[in-house]
C-alpha atoms as a PDB file:
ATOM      1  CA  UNK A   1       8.527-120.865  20.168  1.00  0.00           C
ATOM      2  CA  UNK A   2       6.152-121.040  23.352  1.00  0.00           C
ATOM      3  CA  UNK A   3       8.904-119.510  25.715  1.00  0.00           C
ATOM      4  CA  UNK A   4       9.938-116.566  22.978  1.00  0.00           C
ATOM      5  CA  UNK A   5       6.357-116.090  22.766  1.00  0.00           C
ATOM      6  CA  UNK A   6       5.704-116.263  26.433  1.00  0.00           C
ATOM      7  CA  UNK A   7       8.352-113.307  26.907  1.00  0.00           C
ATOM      8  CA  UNK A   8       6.932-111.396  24.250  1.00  0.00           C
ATOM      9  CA  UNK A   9       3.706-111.805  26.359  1.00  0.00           C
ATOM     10  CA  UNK A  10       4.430-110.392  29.140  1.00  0.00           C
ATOM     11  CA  UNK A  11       6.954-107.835  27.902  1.00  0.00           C
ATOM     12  CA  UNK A  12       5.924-104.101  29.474  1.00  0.00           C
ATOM     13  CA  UNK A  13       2.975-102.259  27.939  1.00  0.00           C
ATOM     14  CA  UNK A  14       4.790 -99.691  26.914  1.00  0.00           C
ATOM     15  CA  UNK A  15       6.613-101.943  24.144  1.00  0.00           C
ATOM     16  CA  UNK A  16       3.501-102.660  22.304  1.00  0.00           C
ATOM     17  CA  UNK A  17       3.603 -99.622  20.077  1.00  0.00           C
ATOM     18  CA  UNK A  18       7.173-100.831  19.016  1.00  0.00           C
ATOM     19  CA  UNK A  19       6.452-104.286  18.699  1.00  0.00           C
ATOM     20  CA  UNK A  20       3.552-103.824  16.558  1.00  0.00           C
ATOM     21  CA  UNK A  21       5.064-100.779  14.001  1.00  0.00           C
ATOM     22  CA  UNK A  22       6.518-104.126  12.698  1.00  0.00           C
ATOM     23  CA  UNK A  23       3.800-105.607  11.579  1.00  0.00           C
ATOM     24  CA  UNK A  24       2.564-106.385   8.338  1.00  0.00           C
ATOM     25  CA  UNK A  25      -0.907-105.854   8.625  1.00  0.00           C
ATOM     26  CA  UNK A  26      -2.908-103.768  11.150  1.00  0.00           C
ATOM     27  CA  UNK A  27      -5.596-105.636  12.918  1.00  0.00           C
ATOM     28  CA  UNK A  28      -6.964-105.121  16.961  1.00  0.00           C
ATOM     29  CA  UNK A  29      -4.049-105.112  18.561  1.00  0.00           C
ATOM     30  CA  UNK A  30      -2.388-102.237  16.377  1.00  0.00           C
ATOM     31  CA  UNK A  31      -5.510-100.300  16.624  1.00  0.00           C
ATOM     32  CA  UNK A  32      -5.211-100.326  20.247  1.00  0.00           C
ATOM     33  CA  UNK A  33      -1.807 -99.883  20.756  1.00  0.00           C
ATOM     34  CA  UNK A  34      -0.898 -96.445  22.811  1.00  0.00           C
ATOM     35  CA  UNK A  35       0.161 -93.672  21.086  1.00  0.00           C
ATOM     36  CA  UNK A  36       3.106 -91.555  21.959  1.00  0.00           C
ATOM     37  CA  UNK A  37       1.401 -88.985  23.995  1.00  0.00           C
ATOM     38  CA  UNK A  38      -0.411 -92.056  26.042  1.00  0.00           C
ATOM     39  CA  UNK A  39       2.994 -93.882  26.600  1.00  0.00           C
ATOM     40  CA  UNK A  40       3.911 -90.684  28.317  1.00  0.00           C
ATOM     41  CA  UNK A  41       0.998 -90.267  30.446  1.00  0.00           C
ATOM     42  CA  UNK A  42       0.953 -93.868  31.575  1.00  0.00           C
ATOM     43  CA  UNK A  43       4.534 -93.157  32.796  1.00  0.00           C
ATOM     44  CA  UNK A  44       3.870 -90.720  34.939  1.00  0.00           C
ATOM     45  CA  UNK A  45       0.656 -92.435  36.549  1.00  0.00           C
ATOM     46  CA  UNK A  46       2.955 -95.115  37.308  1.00  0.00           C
ATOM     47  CA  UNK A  47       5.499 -92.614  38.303  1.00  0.00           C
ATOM     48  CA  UNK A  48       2.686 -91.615  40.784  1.00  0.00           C
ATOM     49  CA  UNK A  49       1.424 -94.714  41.540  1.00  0.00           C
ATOM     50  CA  UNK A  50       5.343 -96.095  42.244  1.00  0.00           C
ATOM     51  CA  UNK A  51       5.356 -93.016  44.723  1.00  0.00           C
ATOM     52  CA  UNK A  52       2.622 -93.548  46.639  1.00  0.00           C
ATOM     53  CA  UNK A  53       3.100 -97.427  47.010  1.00  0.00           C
ATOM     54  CA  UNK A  54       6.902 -96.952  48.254  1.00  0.00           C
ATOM     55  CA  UNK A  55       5.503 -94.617  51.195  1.00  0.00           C
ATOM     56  CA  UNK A  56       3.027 -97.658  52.189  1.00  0.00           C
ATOM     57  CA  UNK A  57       5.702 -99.832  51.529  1.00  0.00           C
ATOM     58  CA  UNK A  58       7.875 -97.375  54.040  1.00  0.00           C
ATOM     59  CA  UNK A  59       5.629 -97.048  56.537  1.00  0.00           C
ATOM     60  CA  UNK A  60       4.395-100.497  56.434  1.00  0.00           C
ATOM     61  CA  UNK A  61       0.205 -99.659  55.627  1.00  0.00           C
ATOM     62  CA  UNK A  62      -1.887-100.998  52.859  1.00  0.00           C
ATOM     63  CA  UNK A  63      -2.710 -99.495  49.572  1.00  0.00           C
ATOM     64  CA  UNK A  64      -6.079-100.429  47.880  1.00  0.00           C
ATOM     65  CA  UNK A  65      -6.664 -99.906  44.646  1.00  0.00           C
ATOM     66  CA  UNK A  66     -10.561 -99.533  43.637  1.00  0.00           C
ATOM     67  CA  UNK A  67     -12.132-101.719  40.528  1.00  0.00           C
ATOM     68  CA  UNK A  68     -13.640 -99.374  37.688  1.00  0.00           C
ATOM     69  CA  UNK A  69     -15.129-100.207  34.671  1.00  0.00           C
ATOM     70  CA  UNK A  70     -14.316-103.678  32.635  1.00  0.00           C
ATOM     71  CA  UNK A  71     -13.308-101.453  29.616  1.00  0.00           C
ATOM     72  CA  UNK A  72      -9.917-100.015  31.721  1.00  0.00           C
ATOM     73  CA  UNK A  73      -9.822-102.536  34.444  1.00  0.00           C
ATOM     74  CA  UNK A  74      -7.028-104.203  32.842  1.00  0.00           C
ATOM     75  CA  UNK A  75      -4.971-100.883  32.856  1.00  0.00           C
ATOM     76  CA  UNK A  76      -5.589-101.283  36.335  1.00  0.00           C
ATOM     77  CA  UNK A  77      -5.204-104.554  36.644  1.00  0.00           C
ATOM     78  CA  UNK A  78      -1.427-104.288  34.852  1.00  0.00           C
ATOM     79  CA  UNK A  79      -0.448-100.982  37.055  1.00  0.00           C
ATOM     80  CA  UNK A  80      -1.389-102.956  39.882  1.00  0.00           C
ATOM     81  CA  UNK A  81       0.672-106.297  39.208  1.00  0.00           C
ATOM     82  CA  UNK A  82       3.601-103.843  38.906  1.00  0.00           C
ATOM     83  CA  UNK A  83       3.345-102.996  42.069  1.00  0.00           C
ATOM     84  CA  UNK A  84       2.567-106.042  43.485  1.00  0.00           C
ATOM     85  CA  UNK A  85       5.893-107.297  41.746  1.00  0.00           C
ATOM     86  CA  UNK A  86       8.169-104.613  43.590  1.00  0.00           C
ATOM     87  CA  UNK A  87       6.537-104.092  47.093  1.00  0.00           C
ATOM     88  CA  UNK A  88       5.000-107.645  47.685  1.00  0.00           C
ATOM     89  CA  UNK A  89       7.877-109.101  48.339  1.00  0.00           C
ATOM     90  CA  UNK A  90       8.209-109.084  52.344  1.00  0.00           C
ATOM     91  CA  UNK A  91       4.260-108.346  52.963  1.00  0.00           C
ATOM     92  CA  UNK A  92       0.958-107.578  51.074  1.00  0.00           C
ATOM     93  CA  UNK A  93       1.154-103.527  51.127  1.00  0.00           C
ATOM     94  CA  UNK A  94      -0.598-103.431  47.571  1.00  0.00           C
ATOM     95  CA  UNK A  95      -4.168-104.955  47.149  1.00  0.00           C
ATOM     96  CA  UNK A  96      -6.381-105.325  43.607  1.00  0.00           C
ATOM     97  CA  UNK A  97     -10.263-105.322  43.630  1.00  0.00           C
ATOM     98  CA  UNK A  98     -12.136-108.341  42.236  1.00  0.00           C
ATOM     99  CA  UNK A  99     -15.531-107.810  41.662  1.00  0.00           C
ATOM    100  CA  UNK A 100     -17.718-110.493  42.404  1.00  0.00           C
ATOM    101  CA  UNK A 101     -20.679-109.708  40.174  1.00  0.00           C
ATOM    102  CA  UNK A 102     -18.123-109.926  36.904  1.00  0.00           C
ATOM    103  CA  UNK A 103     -18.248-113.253  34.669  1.00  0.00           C
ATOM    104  CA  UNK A 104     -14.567-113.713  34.579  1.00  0.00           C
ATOM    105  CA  UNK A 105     -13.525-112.853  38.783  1.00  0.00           C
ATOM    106  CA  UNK A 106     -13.080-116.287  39.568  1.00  0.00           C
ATOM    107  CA  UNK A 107     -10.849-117.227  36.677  1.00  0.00           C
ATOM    108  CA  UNK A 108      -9.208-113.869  37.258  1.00  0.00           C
ATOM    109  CA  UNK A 109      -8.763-114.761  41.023  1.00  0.00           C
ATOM    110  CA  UNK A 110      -7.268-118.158  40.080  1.00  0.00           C
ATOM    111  CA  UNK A 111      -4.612-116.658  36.952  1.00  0.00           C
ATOM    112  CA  UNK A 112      -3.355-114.360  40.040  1.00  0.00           C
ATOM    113  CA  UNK A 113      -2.918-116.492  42.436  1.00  0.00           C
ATOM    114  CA  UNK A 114      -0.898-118.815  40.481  1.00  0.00           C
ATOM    115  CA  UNK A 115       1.091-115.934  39.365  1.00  0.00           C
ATOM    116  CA  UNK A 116       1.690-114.728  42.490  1.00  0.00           C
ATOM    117  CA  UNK A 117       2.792-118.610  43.280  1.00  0.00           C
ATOM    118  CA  UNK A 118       4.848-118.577  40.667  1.00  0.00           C
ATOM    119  CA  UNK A 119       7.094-115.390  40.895  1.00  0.00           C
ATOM    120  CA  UNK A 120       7.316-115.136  44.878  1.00  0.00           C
ATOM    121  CA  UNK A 121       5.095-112.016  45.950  1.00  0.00           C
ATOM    122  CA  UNK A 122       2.122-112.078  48.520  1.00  0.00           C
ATOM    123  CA  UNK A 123      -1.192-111.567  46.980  1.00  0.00           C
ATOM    124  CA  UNK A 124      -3.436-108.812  48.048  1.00  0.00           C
ATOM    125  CA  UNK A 125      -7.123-109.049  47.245  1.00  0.00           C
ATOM    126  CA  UNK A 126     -10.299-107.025  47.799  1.00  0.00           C
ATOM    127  CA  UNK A 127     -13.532-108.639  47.214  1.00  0.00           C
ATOM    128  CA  UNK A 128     -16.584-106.543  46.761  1.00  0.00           C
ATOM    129  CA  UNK A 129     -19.364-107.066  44.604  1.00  0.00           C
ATOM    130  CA  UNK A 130     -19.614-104.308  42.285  1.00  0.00           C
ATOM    131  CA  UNK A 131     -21.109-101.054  41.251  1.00  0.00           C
ATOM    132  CA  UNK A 132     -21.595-100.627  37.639  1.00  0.00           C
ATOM    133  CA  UNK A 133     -24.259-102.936  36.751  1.00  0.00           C
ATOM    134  CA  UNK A 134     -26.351-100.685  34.553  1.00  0.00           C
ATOM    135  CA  UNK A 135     -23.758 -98.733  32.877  1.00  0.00           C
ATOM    136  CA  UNK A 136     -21.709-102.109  32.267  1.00  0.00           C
ATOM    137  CA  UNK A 137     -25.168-103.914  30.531  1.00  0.00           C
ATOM    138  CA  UNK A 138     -26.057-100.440  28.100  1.00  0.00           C
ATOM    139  CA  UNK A 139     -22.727-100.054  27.448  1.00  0.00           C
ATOM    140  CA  UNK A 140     -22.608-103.684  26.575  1.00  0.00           C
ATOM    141  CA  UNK A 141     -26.361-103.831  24.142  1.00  0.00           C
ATOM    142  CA  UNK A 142     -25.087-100.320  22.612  1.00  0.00           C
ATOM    143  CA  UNK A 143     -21.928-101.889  21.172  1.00  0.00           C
ATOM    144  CA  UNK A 144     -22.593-105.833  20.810  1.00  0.00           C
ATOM    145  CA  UNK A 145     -20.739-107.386  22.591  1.00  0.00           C
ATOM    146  CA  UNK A 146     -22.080-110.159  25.572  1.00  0.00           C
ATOM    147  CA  UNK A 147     -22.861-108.761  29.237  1.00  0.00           C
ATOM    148  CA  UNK A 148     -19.994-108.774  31.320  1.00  0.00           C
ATOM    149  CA  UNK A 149     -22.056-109.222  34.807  1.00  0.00           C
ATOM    150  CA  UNK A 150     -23.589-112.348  36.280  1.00  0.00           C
ATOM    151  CA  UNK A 151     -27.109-112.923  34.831  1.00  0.00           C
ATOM    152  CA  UNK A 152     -29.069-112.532  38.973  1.00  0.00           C
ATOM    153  CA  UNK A 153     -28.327-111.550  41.820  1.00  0.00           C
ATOM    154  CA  UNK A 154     -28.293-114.886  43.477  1.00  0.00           C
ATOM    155  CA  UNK A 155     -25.336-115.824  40.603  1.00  0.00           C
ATOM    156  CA  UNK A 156     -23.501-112.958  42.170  1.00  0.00           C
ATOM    157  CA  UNK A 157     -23.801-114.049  46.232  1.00  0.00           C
ATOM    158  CA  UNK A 158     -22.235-117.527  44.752  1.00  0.00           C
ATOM    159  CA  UNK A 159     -19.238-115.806  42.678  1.00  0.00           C
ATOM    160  CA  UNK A 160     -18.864-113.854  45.764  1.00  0.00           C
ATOM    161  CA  UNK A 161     -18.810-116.767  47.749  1.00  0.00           C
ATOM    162  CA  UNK A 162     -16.883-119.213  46.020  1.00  0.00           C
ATOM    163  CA  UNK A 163     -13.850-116.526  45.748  1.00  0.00           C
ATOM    164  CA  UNK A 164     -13.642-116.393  49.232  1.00  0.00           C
ATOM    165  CA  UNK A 165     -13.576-120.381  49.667  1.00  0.00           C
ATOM    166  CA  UNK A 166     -10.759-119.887  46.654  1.00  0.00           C
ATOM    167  CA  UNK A 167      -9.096-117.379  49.281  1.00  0.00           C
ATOM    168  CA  UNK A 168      -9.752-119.145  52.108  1.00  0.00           C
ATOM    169  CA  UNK A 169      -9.334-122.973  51.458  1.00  0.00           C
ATOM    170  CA  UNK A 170      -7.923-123.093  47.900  1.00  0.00           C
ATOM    171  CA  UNK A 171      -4.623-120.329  47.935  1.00  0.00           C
ATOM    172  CA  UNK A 172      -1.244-122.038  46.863  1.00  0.00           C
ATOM    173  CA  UNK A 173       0.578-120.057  49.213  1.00  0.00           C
ATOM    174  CA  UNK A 174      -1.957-119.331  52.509  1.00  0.00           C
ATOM    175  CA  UNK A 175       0.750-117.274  54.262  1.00  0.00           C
ATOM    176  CA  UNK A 176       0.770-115.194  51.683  1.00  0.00           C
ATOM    177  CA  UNK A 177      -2.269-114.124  50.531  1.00  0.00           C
ATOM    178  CA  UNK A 178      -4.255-111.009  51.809  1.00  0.00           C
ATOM    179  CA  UNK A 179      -7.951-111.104  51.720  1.00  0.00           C
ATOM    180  CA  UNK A 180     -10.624-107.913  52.808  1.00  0.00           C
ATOM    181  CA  UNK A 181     -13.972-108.773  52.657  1.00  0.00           C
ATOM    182  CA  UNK A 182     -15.680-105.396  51.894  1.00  0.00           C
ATOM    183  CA  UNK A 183     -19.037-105.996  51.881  1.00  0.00           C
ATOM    184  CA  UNK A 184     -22.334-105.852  53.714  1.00  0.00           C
ATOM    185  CA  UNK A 185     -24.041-109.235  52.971  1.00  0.00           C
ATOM    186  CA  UNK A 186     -24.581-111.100  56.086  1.00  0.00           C
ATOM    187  CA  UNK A 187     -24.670-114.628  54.892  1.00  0.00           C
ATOM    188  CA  UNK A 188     -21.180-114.206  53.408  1.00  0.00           C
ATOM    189  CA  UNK A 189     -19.883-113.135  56.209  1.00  0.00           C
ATOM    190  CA  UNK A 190     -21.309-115.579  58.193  1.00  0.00           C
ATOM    191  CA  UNK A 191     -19.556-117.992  55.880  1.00  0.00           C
ATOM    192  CA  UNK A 192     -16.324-116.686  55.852  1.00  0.00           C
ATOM    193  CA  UNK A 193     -16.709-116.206  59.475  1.00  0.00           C
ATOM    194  CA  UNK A 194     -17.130-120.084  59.538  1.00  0.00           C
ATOM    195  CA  UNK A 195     -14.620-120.919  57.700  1.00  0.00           C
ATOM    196  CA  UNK A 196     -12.318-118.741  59.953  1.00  0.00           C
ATOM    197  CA  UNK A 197     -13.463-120.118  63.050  1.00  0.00           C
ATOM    198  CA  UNK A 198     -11.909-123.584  62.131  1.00  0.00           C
ATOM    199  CA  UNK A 199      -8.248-121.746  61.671  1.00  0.00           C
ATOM    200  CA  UNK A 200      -5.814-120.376  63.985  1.00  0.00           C
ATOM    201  CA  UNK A 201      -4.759-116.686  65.074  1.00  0.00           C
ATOM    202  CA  UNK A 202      -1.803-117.159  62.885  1.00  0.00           C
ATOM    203  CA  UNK A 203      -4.086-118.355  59.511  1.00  0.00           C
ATOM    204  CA  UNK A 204      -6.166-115.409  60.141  1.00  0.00           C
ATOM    205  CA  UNK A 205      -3.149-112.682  60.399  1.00  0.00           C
ATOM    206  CA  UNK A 206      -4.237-111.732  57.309  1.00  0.00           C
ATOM    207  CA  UNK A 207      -8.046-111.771  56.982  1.00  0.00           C
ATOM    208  CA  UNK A 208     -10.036-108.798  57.178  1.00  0.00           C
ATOM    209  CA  UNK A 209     -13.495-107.571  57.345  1.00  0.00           C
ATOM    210  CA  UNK A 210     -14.958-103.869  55.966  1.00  0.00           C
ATOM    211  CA  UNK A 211     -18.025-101.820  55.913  1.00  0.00           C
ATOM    212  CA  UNK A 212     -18.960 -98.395  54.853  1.00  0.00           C
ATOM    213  CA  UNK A 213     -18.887 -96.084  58.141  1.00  0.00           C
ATOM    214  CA  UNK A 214     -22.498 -95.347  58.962  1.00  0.00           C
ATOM    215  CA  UNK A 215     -23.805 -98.909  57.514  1.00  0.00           C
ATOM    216  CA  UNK A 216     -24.157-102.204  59.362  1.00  0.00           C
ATOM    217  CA  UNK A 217     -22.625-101.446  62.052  1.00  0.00           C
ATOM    218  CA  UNK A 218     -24.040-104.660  63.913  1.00  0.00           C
ATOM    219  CA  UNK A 219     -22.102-106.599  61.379  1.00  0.00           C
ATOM    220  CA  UNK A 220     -18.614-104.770  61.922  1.00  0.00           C
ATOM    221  CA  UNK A 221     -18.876-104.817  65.949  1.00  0.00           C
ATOM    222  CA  UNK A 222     -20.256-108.300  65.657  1.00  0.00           C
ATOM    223  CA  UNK A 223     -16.888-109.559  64.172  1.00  0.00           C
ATOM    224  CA  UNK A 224     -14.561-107.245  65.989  1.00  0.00           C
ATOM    225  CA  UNK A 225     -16.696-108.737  69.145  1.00  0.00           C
ATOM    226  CA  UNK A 226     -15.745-112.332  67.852  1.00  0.00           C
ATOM    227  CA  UNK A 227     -11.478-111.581  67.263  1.00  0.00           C
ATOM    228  CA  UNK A 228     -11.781-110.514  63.388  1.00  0.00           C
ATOM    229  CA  UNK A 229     -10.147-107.671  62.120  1.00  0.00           C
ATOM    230  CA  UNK A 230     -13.294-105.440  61.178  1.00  0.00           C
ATOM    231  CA  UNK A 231     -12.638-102.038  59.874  1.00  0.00           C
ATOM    232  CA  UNK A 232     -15.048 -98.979  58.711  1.00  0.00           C
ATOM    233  CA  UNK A 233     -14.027 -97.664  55.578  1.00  0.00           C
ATOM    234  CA  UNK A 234     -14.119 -93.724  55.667  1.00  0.00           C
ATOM    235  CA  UNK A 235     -14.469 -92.015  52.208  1.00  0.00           C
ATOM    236  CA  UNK A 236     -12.521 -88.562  51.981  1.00  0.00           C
ATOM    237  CA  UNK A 237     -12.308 -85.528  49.749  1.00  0.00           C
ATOM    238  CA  UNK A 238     -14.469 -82.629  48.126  1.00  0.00           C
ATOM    239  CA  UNK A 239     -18.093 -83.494  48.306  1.00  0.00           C
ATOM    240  CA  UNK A 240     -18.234 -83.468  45.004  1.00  0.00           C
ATOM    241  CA  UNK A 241     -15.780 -86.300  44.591  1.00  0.00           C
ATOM    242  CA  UNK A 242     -16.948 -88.305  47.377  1.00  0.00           C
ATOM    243  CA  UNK A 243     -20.841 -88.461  46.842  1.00  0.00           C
ATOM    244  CA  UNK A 244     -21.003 -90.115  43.255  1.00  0.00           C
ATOM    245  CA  UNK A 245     -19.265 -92.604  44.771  1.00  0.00           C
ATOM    246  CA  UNK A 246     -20.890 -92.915  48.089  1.00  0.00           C
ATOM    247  CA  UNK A 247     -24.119 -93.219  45.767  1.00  0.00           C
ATOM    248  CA  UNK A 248     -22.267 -96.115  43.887  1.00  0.00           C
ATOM    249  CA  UNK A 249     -21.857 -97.956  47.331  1.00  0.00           C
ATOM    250  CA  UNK A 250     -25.606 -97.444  48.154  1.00  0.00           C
ATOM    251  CA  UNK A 251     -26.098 -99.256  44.008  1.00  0.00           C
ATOM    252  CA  UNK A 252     -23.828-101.723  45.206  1.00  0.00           C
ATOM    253  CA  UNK A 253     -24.940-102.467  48.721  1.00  0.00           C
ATOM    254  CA  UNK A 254     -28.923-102.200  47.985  1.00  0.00           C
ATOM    255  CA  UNK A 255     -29.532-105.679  49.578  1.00  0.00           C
ATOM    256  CA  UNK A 256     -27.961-104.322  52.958  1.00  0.00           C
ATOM    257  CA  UNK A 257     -29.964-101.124  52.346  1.00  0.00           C
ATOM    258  CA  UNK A 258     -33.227-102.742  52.379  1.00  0.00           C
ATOM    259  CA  UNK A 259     -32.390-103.846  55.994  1.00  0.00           C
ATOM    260  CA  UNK A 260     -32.434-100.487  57.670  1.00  0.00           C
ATOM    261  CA  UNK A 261     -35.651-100.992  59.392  1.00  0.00           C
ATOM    262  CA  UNK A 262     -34.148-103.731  60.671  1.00  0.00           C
ATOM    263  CA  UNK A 263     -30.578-102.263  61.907  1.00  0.00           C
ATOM    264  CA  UNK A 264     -33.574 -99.230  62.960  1.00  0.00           C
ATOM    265  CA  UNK A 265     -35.587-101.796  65.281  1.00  0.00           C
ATOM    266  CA  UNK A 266     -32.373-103.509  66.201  1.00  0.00           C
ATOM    267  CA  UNK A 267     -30.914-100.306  67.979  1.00  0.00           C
ATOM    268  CA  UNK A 268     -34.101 -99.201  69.555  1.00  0.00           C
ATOM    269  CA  UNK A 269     -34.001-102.615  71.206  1.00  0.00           C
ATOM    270  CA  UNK A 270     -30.768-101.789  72.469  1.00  0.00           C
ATOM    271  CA  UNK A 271     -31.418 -98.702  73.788  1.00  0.00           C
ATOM    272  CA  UNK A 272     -34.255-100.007  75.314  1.00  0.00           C
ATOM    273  CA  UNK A 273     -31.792-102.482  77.293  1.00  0.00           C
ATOM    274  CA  UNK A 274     -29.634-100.155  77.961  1.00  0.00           C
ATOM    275  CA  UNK A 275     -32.166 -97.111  79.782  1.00  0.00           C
ATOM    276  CA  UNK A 276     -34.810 -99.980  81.217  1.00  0.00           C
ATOM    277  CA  UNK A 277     -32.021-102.921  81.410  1.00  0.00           C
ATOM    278  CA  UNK A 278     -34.444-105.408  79.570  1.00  0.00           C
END
């Protein structure tokens, strides 16, 4: 019974509808099932999505694929282990988000890596910390349900933190597991800097650093200075796409924003070095 039922668990999305027609009684799962129309629109996302990953996959480049809000993350979450299935076989071209300042990330983390142990394919993970905080805690009083999002800030440093020593020191398979470290916190990425330091060129192939172009700069140069891979991330489209979600970053990365007077007084010092040499 537990490996009929373990197939039946991991059969494809899009044979819930039938499997559940059979059914007696109607309970959560039925009500949720997709209806016809929705079966068809989720096959041509993925239709999409296959597209789009196969041309990474081609031209050997990364795709990232953004974290939204915990009531369709796992949509995401099972369009994205598709992927990984198919074009994570030779190399990580596919990457999920984890968000750090979730409840359930770490265990999350942990159920895919051992999947990704399990079956063969690399794991590719992005770790920010999260943008929805408000929206995620109404959402959750409105309807009744317990807060999704870790109860301080401090809790979410540590969940950020403890996913990258997961990443870092705990991975079944090191060699293949991805990591980008999008974020502008500076004591974890002093930490995973660390960490790094004690590894070789080859253990850190596959390590990489991010931050929003225009924001801590001293951190990206800092760790492209010291041999990481550190990368500006570059938003682009219409404006009107592109600012809600630049203003989700600034939500997200308030902590780094409350530096700026001191990324301010840190470049007039430098320019002060530079035109009087002291």
């Amino acid at each position: 019974y537990r490996r009929r039922w373990g197939r039946m668990v991991s059969a494809p999305l899009l044979q819930v509808p039938q499997l559940v027609r059979r059914c007696r009684s109607q309970g959560p799962l039925y009500a949720s099932a997709l209806s016809a129309d929705e079966v068809a629109a989720f096959g041509n996302m993925m239709g999409r999505l296959d597209a789009i990953a196969e041309l990474a996959w081609t031209l050997g480049v990364r795709l990232m694929v953004d974290a939204e809000h915990t009531y369709f993350q796992p949509c995401i979450d099972h369009a994205v282990l598709r992927l990984q299935r198919t074009y994570n076989t030779s190399y990580p071209a596919v990457f999920n988000t984890y968000q750090a300042y979730l409840l359930d990330c770490n265990a999350r983390l942990g159920t895919d890596l051992e999947r990704a142990r399990r079956e063969g394919f690399h794991l590719g993970a992005k770790l920010v910390r999260g943008a929805y905080m408000v929206h995620e805690r109404e959402r959750a009083v409105r309807m009744g349900y317990a807060d999704p999002i870790q109860p301080t800030v401090d809790a979410t440093h540590k969940s950020y933190d403890d996913a990258v020593e997961t990443l870092l020191l705990r991975a079944p398979c090191p060699s293949k597991t991805s990591l980008v470290l999008a974020t502008h916190n500076q004591p974890s990425l002093e930490a995973a800097a660390a960490i790094l330091s004690q590894r070789s060129l080859v253990a850190r192939e596959h390590i990489y650093f991010a931050q929003l172009l225009g924001m801590a700069d001293h951190l990206t140069f800092t760790l492209a200075a010291a041999g990481f891979k550190s990368y500006k991330y570059v938003p682009y489209g219409p404006v009107t796409e592109v600012l809600p979600y630049l203003i989700r970053r600034a939500q997200e990365n308030s902590d780094a924003l409350s530096g700026a007077m001191q990324q301010r007084a840190m470049m007039l010092r430098e320019a002060r070095r530079r035109v009087l040499g002291f």
